[in-house]
PDB file of N, CA and C in Angstrom:
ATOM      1  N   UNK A   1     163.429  33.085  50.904  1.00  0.00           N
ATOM      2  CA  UNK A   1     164.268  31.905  50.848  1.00  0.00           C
ATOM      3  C   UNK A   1     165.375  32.037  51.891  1.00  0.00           C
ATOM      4  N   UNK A   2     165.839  30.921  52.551  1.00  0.00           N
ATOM      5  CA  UNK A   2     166.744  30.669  53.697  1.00  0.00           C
ATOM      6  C   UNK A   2     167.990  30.979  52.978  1.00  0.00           C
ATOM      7  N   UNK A   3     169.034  31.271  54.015  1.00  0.00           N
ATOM      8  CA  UNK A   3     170.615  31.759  53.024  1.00  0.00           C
ATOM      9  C   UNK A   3     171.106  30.281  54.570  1.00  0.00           C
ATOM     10  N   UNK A   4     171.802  29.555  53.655  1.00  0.00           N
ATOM     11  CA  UNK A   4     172.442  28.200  54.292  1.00  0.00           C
ATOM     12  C   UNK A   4     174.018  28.157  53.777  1.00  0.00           C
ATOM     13  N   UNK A   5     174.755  28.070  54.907  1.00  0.00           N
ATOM     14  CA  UNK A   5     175.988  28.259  55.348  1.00  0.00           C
ATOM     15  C   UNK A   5     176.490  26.675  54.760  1.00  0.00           C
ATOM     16  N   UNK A   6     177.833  26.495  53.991  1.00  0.00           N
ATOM     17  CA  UNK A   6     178.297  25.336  53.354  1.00  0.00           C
ATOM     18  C   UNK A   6     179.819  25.586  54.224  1.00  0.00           C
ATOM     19  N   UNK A   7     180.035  24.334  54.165  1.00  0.00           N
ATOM     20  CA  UNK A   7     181.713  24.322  54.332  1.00  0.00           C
ATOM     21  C   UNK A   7     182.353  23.237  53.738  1.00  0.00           C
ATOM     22  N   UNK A   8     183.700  23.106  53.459  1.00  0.00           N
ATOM     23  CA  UNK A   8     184.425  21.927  52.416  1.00  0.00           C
ATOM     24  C   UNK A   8     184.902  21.057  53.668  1.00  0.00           C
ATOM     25  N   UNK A   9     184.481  20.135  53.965  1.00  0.00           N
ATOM     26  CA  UNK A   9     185.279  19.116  54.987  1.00  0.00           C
ATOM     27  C   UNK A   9     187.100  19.068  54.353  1.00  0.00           C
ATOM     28  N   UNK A  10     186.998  18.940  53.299  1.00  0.00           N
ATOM     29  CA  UNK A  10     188.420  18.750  52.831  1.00  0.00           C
ATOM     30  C   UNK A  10     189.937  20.068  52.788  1.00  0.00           C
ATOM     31  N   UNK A  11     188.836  20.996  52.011  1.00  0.00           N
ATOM     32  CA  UNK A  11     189.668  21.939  51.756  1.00  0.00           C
ATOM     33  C   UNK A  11     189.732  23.465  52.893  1.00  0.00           C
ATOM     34  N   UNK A  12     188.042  23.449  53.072  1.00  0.00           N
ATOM     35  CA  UNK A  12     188.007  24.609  54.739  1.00  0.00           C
ATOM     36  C   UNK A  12     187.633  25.669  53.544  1.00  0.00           C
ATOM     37  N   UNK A  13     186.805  25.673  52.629  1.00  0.00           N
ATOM     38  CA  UNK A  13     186.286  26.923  51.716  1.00  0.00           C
ATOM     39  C   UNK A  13     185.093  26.862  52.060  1.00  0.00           C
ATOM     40  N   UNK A  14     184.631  27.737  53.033  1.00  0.00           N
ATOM     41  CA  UNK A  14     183.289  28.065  53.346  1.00  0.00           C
ATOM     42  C   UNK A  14     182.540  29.508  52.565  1.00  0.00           C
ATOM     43  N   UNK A  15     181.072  29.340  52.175  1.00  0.00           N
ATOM     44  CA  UNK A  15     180.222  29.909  51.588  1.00  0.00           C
ATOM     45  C   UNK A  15     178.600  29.869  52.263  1.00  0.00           C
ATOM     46  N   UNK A  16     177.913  30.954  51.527  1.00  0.00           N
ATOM     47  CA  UNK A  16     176.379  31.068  52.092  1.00  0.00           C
ATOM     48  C   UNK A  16     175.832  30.992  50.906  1.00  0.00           C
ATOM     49  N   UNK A  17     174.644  30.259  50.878  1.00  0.00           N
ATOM     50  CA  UNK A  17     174.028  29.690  49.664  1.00  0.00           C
ATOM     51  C   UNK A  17     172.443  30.165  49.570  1.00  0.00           C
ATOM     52  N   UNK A  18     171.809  31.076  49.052  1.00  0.00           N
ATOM     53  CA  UNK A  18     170.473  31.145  48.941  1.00  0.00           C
ATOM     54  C   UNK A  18     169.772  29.807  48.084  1.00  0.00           C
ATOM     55  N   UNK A  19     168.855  29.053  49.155  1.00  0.00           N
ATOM     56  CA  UNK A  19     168.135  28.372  48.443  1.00  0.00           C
ATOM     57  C   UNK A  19     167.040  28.033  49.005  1.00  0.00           C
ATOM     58  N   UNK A  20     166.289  27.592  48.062  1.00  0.00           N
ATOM     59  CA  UNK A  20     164.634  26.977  48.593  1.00  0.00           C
ATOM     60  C   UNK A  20     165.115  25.819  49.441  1.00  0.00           C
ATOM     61  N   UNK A  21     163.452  25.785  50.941  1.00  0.00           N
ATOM     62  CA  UNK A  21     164.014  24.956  51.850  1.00  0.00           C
ATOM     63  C   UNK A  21     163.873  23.486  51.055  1.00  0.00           C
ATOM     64  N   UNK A  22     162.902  23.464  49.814  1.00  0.00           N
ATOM     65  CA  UNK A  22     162.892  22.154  49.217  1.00  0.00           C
ATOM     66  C   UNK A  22     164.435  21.542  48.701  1.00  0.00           C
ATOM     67  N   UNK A  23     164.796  22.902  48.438  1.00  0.00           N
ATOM     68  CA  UNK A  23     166.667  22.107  47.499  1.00  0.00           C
ATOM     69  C   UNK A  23     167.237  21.284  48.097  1.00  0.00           C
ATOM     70  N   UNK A  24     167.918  20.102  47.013  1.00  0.00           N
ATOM     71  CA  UNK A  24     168.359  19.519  47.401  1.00  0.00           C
ATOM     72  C   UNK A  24     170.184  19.982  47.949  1.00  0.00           C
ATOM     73  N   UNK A  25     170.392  19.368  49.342  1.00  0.00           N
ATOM     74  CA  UNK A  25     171.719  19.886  49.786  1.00  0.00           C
ATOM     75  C   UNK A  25     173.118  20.377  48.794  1.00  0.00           C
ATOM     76  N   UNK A  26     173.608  20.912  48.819  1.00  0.00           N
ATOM     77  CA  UNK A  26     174.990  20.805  48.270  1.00  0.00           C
ATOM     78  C   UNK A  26     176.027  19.575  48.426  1.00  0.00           C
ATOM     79  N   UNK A  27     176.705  19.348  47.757  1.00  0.00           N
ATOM     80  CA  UNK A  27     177.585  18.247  47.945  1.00  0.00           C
ATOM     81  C   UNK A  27     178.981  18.843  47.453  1.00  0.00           C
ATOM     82  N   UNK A  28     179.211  19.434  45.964  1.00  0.00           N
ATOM     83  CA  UNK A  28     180.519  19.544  45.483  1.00  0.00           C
ATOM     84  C   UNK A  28     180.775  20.708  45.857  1.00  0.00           C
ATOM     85  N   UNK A  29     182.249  20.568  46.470  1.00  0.00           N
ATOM     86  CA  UNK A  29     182.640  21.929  46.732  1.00  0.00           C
ATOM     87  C   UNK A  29     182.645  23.229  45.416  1.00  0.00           C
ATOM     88  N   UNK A  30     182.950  24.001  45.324  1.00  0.00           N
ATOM     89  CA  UNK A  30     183.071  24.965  44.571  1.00  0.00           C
ATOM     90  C   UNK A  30     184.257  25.603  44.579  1.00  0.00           C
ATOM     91  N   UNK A  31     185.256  25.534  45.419  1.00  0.00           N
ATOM     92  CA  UNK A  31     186.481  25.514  45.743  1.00  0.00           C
ATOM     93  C   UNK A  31     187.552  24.246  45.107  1.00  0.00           C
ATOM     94  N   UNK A  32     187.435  23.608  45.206  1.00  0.00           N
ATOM     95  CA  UNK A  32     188.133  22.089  44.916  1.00  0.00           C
ATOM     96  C   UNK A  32     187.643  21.178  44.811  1.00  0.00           C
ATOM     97  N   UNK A  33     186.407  21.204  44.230  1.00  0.00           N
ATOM     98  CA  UNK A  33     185.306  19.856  43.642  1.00  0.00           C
ATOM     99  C   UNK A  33     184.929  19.383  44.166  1.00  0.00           C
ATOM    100  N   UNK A  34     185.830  19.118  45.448  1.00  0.00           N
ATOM    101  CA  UNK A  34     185.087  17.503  46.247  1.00  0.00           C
ATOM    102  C   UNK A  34     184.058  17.647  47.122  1.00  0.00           C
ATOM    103  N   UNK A  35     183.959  16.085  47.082  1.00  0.00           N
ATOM    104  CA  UNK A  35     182.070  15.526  47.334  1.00  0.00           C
ATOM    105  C   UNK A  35     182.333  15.563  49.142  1.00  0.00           C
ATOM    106  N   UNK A  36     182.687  16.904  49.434  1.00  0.00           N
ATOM    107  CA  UNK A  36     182.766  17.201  51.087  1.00  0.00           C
ATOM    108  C   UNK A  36     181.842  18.510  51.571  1.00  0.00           C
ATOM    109  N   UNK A  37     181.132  19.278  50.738  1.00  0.00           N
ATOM    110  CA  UNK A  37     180.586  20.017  51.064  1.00  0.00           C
ATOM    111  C   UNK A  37     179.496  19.855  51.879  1.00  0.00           C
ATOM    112  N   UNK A  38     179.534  20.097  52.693  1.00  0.00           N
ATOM    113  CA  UNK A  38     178.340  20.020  54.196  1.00  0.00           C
ATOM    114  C   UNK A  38     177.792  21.221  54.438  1.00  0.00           C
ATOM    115  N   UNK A  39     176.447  21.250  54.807  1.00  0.00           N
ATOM    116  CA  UNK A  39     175.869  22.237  55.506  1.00  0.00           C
ATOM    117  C   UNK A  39     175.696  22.303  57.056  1.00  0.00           C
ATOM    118  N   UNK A  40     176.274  23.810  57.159  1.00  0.00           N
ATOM    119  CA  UNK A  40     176.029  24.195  58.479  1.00  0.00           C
ATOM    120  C   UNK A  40     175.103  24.779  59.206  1.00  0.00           C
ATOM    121  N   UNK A  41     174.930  23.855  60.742  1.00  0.00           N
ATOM    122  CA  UNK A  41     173.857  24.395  61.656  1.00  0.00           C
ATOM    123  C   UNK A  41     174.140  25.983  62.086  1.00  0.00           C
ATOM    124  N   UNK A  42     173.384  26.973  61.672  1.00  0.00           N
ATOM    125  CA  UNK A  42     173.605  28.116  62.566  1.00  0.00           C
ATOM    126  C   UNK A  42     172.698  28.723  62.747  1.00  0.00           C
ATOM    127  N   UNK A  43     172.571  29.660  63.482  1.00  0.00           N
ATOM    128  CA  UNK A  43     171.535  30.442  64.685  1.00  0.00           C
ATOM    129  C   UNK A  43     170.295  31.236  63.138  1.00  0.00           C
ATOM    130  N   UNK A  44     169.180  31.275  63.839  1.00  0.00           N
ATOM    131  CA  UNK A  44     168.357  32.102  62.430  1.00  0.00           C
ATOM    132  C   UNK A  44     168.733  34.146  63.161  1.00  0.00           C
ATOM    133  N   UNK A  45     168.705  34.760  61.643  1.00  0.00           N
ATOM    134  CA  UNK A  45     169.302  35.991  62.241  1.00  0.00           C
ATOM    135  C   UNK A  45     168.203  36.785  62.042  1.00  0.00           C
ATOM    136  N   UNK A  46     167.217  37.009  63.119  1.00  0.00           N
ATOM    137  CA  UNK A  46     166.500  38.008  63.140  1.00  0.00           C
ATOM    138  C   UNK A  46     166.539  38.545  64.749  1.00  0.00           C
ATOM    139  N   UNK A  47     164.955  39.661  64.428  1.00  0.00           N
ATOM    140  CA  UNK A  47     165.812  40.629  65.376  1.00  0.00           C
ATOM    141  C   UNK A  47     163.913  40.898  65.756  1.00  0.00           C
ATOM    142  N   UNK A  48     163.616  41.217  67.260  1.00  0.00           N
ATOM    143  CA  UNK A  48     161.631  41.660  66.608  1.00  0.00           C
ATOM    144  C   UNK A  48     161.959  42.550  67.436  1.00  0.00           C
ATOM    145  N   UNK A  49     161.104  43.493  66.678  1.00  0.00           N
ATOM    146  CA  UNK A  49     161.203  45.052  67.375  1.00  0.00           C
ATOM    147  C   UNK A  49     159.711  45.629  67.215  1.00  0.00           C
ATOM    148  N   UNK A  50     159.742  46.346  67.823  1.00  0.00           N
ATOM    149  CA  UNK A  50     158.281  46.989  68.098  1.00  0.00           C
ATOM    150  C   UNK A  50     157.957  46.949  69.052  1.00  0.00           C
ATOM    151  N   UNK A  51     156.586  47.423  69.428  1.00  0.00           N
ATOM    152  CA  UNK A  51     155.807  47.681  70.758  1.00  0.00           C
ATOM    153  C   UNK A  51     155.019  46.339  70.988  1.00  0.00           C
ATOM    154  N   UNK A  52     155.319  45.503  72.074  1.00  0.00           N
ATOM    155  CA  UNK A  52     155.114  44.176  72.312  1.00  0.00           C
ATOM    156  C   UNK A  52     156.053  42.781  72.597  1.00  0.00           C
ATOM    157  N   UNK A  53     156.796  43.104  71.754  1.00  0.00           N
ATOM    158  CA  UNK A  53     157.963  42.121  71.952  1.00  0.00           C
ATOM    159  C   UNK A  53     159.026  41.552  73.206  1.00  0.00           C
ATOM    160  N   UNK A  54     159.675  41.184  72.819  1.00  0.00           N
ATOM    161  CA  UNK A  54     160.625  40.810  74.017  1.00  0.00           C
ATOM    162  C   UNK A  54     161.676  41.726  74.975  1.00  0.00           C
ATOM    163  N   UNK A  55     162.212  42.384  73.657  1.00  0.00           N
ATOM    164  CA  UNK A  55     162.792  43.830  74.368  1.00  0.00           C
ATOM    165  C   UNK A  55     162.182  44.355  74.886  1.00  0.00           C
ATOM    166  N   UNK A  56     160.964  45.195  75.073  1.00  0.00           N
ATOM    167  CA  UNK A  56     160.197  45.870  75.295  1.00  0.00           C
ATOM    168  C   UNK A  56     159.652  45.152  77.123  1.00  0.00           C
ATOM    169  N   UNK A  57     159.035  44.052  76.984  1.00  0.00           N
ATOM    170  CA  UNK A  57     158.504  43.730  77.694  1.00  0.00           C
ATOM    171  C   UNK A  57     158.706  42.719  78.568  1.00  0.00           C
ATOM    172  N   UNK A  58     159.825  41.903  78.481  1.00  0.00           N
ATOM    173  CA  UNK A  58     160.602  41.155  79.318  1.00  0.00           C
ATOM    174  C   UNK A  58     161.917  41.383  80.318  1.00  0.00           C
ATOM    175  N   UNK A  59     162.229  42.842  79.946  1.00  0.00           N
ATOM    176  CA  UNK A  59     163.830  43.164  80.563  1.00  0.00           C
ATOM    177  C   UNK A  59     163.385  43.030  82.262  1.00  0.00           C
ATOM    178  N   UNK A  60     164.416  42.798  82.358  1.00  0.00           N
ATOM    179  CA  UNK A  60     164.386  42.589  83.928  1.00  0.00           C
ATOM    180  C   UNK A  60     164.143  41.287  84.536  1.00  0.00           C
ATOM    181  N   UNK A  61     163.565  40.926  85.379  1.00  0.00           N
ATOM    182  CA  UNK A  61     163.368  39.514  86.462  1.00  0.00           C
ATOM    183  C   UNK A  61     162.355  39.628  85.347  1.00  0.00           C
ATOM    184  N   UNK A  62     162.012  38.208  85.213  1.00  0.00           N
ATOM    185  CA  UNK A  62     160.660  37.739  84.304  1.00  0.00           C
ATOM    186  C   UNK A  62     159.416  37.253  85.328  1.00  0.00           C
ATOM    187  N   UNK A  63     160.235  37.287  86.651  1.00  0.00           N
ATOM    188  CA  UNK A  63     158.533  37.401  87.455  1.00  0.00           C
ATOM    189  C   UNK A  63     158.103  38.515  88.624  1.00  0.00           C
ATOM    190  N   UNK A  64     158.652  39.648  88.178  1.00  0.00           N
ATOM    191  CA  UNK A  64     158.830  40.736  88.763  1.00  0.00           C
ATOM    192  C   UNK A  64     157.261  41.629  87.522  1.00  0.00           C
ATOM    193  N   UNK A  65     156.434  42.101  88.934  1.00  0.00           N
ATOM    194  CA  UNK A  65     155.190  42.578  87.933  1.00  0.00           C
ATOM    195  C   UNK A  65     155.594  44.168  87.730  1.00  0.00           C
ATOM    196  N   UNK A  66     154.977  44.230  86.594  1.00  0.00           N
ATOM    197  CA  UNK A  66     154.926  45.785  85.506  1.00  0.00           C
ATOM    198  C   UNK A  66     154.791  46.729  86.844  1.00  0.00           C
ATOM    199  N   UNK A  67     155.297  47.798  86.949  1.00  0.00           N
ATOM    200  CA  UNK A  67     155.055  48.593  88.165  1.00  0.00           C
ATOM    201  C   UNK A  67     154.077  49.453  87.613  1.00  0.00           C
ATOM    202  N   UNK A  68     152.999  49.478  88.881  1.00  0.00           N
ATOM    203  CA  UNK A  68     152.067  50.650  88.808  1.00  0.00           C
ATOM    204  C   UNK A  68     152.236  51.991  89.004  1.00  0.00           C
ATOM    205  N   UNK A  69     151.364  52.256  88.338  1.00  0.00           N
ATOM    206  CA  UNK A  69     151.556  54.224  88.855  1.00  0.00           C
ATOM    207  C   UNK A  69     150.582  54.410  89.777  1.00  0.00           C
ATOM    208  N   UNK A  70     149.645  53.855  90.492  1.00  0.00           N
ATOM    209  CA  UNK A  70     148.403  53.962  91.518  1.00  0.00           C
ATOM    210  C   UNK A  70     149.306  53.684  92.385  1.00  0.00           C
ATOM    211  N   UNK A  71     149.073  54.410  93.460  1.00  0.00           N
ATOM    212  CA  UNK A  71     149.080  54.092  94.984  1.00  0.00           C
ATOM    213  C   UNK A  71     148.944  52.824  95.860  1.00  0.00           C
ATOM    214  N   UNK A  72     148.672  51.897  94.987  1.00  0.00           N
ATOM    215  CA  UNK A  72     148.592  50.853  95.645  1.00  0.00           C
ATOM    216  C   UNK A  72     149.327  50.070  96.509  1.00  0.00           C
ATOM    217  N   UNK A  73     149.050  49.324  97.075  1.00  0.00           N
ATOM    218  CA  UNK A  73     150.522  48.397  97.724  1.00  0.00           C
ATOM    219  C   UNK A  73     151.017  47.387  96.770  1.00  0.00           C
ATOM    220  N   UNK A  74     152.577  47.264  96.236  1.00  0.00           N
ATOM    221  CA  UNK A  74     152.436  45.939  95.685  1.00  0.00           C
ATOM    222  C   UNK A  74     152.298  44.934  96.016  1.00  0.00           C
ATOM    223  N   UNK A  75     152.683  44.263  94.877  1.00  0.00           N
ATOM    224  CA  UNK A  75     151.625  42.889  94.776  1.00  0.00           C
ATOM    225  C   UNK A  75     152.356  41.694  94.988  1.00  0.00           C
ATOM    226  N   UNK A  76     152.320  40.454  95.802  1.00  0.00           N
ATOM    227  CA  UNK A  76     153.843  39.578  96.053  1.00  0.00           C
ATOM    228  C   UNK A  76     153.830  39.379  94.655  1.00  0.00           C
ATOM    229  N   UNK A  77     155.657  39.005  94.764  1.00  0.00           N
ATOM    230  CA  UNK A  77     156.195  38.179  93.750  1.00  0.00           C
ATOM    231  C   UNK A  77     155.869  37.395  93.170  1.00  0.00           C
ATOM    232  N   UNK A  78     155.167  36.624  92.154  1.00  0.00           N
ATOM    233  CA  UNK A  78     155.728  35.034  91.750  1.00  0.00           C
ATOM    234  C   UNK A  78     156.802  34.400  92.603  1.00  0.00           C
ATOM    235  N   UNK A  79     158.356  34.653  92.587  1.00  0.00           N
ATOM    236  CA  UNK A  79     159.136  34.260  92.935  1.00  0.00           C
ATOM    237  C   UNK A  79     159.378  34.328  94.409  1.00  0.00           C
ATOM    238  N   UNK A  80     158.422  34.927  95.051  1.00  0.00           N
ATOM    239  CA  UNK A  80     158.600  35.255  96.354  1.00  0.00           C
ATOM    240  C   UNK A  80     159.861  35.769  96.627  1.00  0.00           C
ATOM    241  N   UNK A  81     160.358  36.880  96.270  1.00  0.00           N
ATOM    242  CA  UNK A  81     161.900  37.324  96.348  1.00  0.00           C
ATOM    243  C   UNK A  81     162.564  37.030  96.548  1.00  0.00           C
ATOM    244  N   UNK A  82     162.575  35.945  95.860  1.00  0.00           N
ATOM    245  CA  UNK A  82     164.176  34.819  95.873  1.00  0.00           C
ATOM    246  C   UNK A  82     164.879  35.155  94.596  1.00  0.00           C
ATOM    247  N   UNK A  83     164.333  36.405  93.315  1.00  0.00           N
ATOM    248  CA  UNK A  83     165.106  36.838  92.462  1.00  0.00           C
ATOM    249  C   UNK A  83     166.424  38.025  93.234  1.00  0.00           C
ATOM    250  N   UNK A  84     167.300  38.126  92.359  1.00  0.00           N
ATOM    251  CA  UNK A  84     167.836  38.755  92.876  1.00  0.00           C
ATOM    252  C   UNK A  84     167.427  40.680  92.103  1.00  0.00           C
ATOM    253  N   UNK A  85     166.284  40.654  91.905  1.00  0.00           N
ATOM    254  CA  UNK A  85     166.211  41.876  91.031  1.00  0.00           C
ATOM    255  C   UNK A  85     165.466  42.541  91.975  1.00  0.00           C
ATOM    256  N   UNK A  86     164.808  42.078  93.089  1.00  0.00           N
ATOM    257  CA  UNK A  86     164.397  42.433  93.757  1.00  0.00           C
ATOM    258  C   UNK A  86     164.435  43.170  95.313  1.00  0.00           C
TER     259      UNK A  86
END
């Protein structure tokens, strides 16, 4: 279940509310009754970790290729080195 952030338009008593995404919103404050309680937009808080993800496999220029360990010559850019990582 989602944890959803409330605030009192009236009074400024803010709280986090576990509820199903079906529930219906909050309205009365819990602070000072009134019919000002709003829910707030905020960021979702997770985090992905492991072998695959974004940390792992995006740091750096995002069109800068995986460097080889062969001898090879590299390989052009995507960006044609107009990144500056390059």
């Amino acid at each position: 279940m989602p944890i959803y952030e409330y605030r009192c338009e009236a009074c400024g008593f803010e709280k986090e509310h576990l509820q199903k995404m079906s529930d219906a919103h909050l309205t009365q404050c819990p602070g000072c009754g009134a019919d000002a309680y709003k829910r707030l937009l905020s960021a979702a808080g997770f985090q992905l970790k492991g072998s695959g993800w974004y940390a792992t496999d995006f740091k750096g220029c995002p069109a800068k290729p995986a460097e080889s360990k062969s001898s090879e010559a590299p390989a052009a850019t995507p960006c044609g080195g107009s990144c500056a990582c390059h």
